[in-house]
Structures are given as C-alpha cells and as structure tokens.
N, C-alpha and C. Protein backbone atom coordinates (compact mmCIF):
# COMPACT_ATOMS: atom_id res chain seq x y z
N UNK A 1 0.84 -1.18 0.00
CA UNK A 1 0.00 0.00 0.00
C UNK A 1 0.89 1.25 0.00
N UNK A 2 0.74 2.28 -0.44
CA UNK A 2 1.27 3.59 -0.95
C UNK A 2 0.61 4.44 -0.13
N UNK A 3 1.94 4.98 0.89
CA UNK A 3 1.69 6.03 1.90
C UNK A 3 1.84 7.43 1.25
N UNK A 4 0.73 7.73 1.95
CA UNK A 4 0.16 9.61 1.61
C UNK A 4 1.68 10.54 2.30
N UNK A 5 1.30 10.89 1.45
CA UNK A 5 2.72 11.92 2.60
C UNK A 5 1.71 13.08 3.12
N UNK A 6 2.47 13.76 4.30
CA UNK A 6 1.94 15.01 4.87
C UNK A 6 1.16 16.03 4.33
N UNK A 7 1.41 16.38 2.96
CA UNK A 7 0.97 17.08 2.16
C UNK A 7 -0.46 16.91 1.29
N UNK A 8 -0.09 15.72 1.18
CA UNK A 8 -1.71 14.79 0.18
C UNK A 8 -2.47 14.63 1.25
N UNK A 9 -2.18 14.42 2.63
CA UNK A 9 -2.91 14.40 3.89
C UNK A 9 -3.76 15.47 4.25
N UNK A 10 -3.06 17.07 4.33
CA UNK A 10 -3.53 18.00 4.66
C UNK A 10 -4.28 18.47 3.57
N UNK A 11 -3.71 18.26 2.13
CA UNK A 11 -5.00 19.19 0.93
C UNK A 11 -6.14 17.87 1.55
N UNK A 12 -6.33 16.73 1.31
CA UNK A 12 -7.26 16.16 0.95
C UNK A 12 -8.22 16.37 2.52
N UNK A 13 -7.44 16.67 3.92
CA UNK A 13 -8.08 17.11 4.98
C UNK A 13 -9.25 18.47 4.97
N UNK A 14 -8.14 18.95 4.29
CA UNK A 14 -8.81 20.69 4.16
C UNK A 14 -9.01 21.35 3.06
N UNK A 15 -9.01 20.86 1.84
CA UNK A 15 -9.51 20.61 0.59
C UNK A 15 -9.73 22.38 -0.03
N UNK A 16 -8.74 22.80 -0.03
CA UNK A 16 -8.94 24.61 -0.49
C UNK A 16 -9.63 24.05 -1.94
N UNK A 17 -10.25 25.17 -1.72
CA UNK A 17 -10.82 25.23 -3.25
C UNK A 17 -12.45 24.67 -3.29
N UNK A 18 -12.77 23.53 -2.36
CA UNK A 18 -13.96 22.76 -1.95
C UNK A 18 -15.14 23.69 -2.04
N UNK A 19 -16.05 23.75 -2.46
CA UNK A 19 -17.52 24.24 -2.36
C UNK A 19 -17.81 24.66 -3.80
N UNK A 20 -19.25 25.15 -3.67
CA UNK A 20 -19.48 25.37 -4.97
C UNK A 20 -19.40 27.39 -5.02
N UNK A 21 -19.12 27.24 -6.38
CA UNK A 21 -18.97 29.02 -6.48
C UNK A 21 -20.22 29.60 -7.07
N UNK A 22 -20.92 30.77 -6.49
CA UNK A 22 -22.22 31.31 -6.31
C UNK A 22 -21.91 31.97 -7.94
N UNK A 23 -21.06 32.68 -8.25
CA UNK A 23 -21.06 32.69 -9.68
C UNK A 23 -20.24 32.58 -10.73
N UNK A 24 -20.71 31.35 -11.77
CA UNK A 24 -19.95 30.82 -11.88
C UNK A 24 -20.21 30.77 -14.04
N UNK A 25 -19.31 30.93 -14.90
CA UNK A 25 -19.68 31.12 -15.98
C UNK A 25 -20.35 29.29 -16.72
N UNK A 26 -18.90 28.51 -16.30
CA UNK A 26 -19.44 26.90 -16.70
C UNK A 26 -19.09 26.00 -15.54
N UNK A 27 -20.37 25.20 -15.63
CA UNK A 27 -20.06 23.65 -14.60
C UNK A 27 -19.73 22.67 -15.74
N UNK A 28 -18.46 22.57 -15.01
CA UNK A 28 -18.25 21.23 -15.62
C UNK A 28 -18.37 19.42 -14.76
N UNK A 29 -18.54 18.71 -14.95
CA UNK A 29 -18.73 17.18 -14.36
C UNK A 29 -17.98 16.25 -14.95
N UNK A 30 -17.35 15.68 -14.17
CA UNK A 30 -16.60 14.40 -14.34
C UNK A 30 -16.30 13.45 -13.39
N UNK A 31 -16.35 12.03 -14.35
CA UNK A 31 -16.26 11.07 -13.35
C UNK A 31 -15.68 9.77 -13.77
N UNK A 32 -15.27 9.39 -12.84
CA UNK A 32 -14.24 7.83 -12.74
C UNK A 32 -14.76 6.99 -13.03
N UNK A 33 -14.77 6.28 -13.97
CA UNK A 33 -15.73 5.09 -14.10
C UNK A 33 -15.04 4.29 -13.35
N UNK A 34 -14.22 3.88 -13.00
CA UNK A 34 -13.17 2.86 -12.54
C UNK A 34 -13.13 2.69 -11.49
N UNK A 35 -13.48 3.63 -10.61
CA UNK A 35 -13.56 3.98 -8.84
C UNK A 35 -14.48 4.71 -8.36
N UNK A 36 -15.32 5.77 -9.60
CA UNK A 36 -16.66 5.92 -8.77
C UNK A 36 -16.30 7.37 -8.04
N UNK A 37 -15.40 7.90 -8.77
CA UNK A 37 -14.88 9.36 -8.04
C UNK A 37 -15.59 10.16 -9.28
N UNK A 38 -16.07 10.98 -8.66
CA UNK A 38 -17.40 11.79 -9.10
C UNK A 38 -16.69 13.73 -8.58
N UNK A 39 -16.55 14.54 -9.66
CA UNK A 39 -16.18 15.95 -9.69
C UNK A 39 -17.37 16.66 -10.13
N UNK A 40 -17.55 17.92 -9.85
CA UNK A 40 -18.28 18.93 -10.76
C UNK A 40 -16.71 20.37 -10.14
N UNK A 41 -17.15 21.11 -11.14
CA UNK A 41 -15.85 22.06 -11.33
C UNK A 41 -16.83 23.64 -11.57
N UNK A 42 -16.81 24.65 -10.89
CA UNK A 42 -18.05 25.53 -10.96
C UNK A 42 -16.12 26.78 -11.38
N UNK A 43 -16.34 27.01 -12.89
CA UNK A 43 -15.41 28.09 -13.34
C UNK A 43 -16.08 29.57 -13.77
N UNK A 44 -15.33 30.39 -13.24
CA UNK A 44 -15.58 31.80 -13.48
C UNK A 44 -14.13 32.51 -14.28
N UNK A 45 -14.76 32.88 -15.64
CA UNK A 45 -13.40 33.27 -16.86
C UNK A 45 -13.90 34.91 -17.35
N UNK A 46 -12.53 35.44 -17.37
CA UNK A 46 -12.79 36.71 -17.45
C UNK A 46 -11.43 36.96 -18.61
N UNK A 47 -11.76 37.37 -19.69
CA UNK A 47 -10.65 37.50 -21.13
C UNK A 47 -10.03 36.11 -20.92
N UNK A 48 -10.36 34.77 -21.19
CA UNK A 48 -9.02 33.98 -21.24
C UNK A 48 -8.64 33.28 -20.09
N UNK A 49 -9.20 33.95 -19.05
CA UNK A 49 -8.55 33.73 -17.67
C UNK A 49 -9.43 32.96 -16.78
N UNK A 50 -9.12 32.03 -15.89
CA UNK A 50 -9.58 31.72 -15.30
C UNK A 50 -9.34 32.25 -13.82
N UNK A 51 -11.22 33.25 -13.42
CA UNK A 51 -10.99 34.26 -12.41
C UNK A 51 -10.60 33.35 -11.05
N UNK A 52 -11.97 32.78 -10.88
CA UNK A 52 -11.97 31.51 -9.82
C UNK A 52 -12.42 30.53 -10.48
N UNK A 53 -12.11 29.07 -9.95
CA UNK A 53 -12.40 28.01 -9.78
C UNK A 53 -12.45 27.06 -8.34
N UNK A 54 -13.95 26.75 -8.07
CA UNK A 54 -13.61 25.77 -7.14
C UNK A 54 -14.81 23.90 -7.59
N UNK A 55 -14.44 23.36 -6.27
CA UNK A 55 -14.70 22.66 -6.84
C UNK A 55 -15.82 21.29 -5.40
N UNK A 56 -16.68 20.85 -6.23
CA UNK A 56 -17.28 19.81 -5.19
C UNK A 56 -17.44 18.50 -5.36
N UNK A 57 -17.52 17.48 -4.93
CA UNK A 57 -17.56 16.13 -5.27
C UNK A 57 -17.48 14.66 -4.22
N UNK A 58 -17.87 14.04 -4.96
CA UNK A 58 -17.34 12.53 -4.11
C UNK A 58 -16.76 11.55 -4.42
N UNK A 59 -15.56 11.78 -4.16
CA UNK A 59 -14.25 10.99 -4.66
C UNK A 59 -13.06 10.88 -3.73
N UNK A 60 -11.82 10.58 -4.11
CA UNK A 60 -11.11 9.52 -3.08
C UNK A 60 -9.99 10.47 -2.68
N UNK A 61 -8.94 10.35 -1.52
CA UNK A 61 -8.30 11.50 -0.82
C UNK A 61 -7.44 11.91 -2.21
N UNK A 62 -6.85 10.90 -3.15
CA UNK A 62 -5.86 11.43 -4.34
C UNK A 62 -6.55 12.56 -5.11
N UNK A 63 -7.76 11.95 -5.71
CA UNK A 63 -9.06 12.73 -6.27
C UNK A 63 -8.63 14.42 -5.55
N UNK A 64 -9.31 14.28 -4.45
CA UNK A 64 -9.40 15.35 -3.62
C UNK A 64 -8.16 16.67 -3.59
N UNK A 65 -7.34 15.84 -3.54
CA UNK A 65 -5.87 16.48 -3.22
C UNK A 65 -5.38 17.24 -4.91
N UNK A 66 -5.74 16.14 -5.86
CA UNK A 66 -5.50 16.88 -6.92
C UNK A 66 -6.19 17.92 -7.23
N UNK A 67 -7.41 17.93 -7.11
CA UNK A 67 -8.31 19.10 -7.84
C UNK A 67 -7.71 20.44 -6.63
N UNK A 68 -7.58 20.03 -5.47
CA UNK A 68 -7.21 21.17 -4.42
C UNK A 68 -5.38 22.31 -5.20
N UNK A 69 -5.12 21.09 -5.45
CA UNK A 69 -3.89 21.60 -5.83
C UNK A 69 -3.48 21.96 -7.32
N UNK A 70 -4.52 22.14 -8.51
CA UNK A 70 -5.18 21.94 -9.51
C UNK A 70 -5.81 23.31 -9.10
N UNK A 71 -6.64 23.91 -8.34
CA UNK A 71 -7.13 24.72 -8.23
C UNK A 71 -5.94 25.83 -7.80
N UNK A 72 -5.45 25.67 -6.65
CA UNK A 72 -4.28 26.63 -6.24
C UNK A 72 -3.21 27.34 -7.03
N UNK A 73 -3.03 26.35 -7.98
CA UNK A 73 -1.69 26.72 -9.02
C UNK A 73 -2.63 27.03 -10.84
N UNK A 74 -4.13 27.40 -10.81
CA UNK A 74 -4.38 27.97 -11.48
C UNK A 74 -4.80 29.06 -11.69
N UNK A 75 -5.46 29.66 -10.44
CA UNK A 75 -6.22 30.63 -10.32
C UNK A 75 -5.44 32.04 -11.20
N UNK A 76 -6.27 32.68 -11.77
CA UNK A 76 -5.41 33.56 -12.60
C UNK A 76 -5.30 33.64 -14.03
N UNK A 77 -5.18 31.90 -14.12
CA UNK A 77 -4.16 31.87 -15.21
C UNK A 77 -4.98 31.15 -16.79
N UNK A 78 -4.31 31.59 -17.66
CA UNK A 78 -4.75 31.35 -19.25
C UNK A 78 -4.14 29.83 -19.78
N UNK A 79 -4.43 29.62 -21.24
CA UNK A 79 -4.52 28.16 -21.32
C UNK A 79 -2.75 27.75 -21.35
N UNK A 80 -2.01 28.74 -21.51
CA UNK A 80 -0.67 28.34 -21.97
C UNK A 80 -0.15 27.74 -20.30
N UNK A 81 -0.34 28.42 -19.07
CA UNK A 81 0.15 27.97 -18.16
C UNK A 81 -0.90 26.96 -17.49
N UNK A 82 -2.31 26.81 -18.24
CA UNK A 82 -2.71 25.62 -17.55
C UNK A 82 -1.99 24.23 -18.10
N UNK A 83 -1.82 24.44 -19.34
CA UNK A 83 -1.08 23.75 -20.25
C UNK A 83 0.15 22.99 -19.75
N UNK A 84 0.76 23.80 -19.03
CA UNK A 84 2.56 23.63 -18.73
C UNK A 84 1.91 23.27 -17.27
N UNK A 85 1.27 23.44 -16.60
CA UNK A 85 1.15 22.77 -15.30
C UNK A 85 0.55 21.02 -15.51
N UNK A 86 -0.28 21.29 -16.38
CA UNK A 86 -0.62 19.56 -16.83
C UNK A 86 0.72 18.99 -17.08
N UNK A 87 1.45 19.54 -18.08
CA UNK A 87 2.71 18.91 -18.05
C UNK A 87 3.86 18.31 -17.41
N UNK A 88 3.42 18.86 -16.10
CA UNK A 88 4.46 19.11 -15.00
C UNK A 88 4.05 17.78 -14.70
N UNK A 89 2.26 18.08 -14.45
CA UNK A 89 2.12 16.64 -13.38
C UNK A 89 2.17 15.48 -14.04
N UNK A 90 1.91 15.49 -15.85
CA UNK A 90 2.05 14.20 -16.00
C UNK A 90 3.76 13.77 -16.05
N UNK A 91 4.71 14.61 -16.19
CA UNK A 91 6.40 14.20 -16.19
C UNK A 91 6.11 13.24 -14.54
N UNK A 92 5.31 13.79 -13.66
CA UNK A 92 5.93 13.42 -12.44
C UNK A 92 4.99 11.82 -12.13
N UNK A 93 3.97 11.72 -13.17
CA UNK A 93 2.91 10.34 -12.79
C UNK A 93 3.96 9.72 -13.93
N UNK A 94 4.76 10.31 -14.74
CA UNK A 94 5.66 8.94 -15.23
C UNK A 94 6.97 8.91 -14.78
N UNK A 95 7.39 9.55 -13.09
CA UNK A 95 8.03 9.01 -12.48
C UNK A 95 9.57 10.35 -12.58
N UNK A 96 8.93 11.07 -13.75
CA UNK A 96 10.10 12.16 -13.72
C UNK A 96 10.34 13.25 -12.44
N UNK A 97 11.37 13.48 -12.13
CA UNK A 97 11.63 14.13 -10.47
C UNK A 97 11.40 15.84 -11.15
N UNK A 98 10.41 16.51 -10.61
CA UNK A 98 10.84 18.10 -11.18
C UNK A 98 10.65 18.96 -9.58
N UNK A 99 10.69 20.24 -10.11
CA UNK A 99 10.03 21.04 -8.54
C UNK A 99 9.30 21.67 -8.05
N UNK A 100 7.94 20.99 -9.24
CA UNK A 100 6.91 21.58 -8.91
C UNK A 100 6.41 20.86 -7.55
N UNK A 101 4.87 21.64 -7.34
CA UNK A 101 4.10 21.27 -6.27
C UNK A 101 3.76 19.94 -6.20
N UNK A 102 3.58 19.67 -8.03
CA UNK A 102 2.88 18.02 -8.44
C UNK A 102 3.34 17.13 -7.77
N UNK A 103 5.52 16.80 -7.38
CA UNK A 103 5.90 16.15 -6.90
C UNK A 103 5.02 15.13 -5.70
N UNK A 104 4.67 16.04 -4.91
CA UNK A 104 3.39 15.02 -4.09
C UNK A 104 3.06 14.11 -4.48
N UNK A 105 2.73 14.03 -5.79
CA UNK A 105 1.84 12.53 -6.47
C UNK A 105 2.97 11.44 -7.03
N UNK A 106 4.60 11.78 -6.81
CA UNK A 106 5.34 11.06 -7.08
C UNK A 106 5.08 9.54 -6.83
N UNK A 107 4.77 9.47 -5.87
CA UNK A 107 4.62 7.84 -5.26
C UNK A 107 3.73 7.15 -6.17
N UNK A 108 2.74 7.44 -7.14
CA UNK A 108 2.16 7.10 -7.37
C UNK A 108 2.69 7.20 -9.23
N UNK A 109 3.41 7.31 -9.43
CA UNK A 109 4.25 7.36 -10.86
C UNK A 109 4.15 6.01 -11.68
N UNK A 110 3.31 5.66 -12.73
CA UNK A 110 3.16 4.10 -13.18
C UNK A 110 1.82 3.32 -12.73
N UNK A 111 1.85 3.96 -11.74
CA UNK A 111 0.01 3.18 -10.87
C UNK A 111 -1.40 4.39 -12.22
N UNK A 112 -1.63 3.10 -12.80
CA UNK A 112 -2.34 3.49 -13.92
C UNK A 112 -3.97 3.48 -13.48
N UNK A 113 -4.17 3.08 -12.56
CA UNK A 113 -5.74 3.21 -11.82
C UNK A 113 -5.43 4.06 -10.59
N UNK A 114 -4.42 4.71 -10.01
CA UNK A 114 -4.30 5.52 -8.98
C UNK A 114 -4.36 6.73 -9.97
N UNK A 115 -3.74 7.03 -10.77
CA UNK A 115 -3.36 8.04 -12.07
C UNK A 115 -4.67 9.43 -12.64
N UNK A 116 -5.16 8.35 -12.67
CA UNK A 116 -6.87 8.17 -13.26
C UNK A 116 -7.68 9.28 -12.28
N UNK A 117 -7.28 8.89 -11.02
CA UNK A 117 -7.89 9.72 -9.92
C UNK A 117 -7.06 11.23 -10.16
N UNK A 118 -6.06 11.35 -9.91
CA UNK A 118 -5.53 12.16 -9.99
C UNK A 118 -5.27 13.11 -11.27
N UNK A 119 -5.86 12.62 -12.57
CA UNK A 119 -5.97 13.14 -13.76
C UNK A 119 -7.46 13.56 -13.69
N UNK A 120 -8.03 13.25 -13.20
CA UNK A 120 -9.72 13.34 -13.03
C UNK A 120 -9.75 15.02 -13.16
N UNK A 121 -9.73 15.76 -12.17
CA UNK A 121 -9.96 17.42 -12.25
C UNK A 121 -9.42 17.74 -13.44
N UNK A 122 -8.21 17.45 -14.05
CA UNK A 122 -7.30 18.00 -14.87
C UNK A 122 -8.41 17.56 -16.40
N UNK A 123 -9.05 16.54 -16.50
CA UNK A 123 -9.54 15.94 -17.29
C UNK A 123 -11.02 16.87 -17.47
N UNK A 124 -11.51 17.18 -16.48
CA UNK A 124 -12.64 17.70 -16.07
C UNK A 124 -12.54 19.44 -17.33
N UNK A 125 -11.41 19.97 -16.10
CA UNK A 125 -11.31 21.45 -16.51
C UNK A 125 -11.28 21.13 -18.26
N UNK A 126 -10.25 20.08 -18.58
CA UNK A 126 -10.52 20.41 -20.33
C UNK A 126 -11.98 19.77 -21.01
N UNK A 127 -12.77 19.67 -20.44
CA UNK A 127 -13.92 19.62 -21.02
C UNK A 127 -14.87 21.21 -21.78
N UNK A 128 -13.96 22.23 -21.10
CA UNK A 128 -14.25 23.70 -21.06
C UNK A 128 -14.26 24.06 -22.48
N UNK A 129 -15.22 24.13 -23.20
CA UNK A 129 -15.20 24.77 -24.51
C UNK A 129 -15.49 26.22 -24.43
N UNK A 130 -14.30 27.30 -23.95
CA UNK A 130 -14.22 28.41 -23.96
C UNK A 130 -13.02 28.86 -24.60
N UNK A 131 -13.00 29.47 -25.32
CA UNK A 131 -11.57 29.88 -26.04
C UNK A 131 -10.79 30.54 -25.08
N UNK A 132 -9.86 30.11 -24.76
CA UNK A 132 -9.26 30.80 -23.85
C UNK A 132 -7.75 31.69 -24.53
C-alpha cells in the first residue's frame, strides 16, 4: 500500500478550493468510471482567464488532493500555463523528479488506476469549450 505523505494528507483534509462558487460562468462534471470518483468544477473566466475556480464532489483522498492543488496553481491563469502545469504533473505520474508542487503525487508514478484519480480534475477542466 502507498503512503500519503503530509501534504496529500492535509490538501485532501482541508480541501482549499472545496464548495461550490455562487457565480460561476461553466459547470463542468466528471467522473471515474473505474472507482466511482465523481467531480463537478463551478469556473468563473474573465478574457481567457480563469478568475476563480472551485470545486465539489465525491471521490477519493488522491481525487481530492489533486483538484485542491489543480485549483491553487491555477487561479489567474490562461490556457498556456494551464497547459505547462498539466505537463508538470504528468512528467511526475511517469516518475520524472521536477520542482513543482505536483511532486506530491510522485509515489504514485506508473500506478495506472491511482493516475486516473488524480488526472480526473485535470480531465474535467478540459472539457471547457471556452476559447481561452
């Protein structure tokens, strides 16, 4: 079994980003067929940008931890740096060492049904047909 470290402990404890946003331009929904981890994603975009995003659901502490940390390192930002942050995390689910935040999900690098969870939000947000 694959221990959480401190970090995947505390987002998935205290889950920043958690609730739904009162206004919000698109909901998006997604879900795990595989495990039954269930997202909705409530985004607010202003030129390109994504103003806020948060997010609600029922799904598993990895689930949880990603969209928390998925949310934190986007707020702000347009498709080129959502782009390069996907990138980051998938170098690090195939085991590549970098210095982003993603590192957290290292342990789990090759685990192709743990993966899944943790691609879930990331999978979600590009459902967004907004030109960004």
């Amino acid at each position: 079994m694959m221990e959480y470290s401190t970090k995947l402990k505390q987002l998935a404890r205290e889950r920043p980003g958690f609730g739904e946003l009162l206004h919000y331009d698109h909901l998006l929904d997604g879900r795990n067929r595989k495990c039954g981890d269930h997202l909705k994603l409530y985004i607010q975009m202003h030129h390109g940008k994504l103003v806020d995003i948060r997010y609600q659901g029922d799904a598993c502490a990895l689930c949880m931890a990603s969209a928390s940390l998925m949310i934190e390192s986007l707020r702000g930002s347009g498709l080129p740096e959502t782009l390069k942050n996907y990138t980051e995390l998938q170098s690090v689910l195939k085991g590549k060492k970098t210095t982003s935040e993603f590192q957290v999900f290292s342990g789990w690098a090759g685990k192709t049904m743990r993966s899944g969870c943790i691609d879930l939000p990331w999978k979600t947000l590009f459902q967004l047909n907004e030109p960004w």
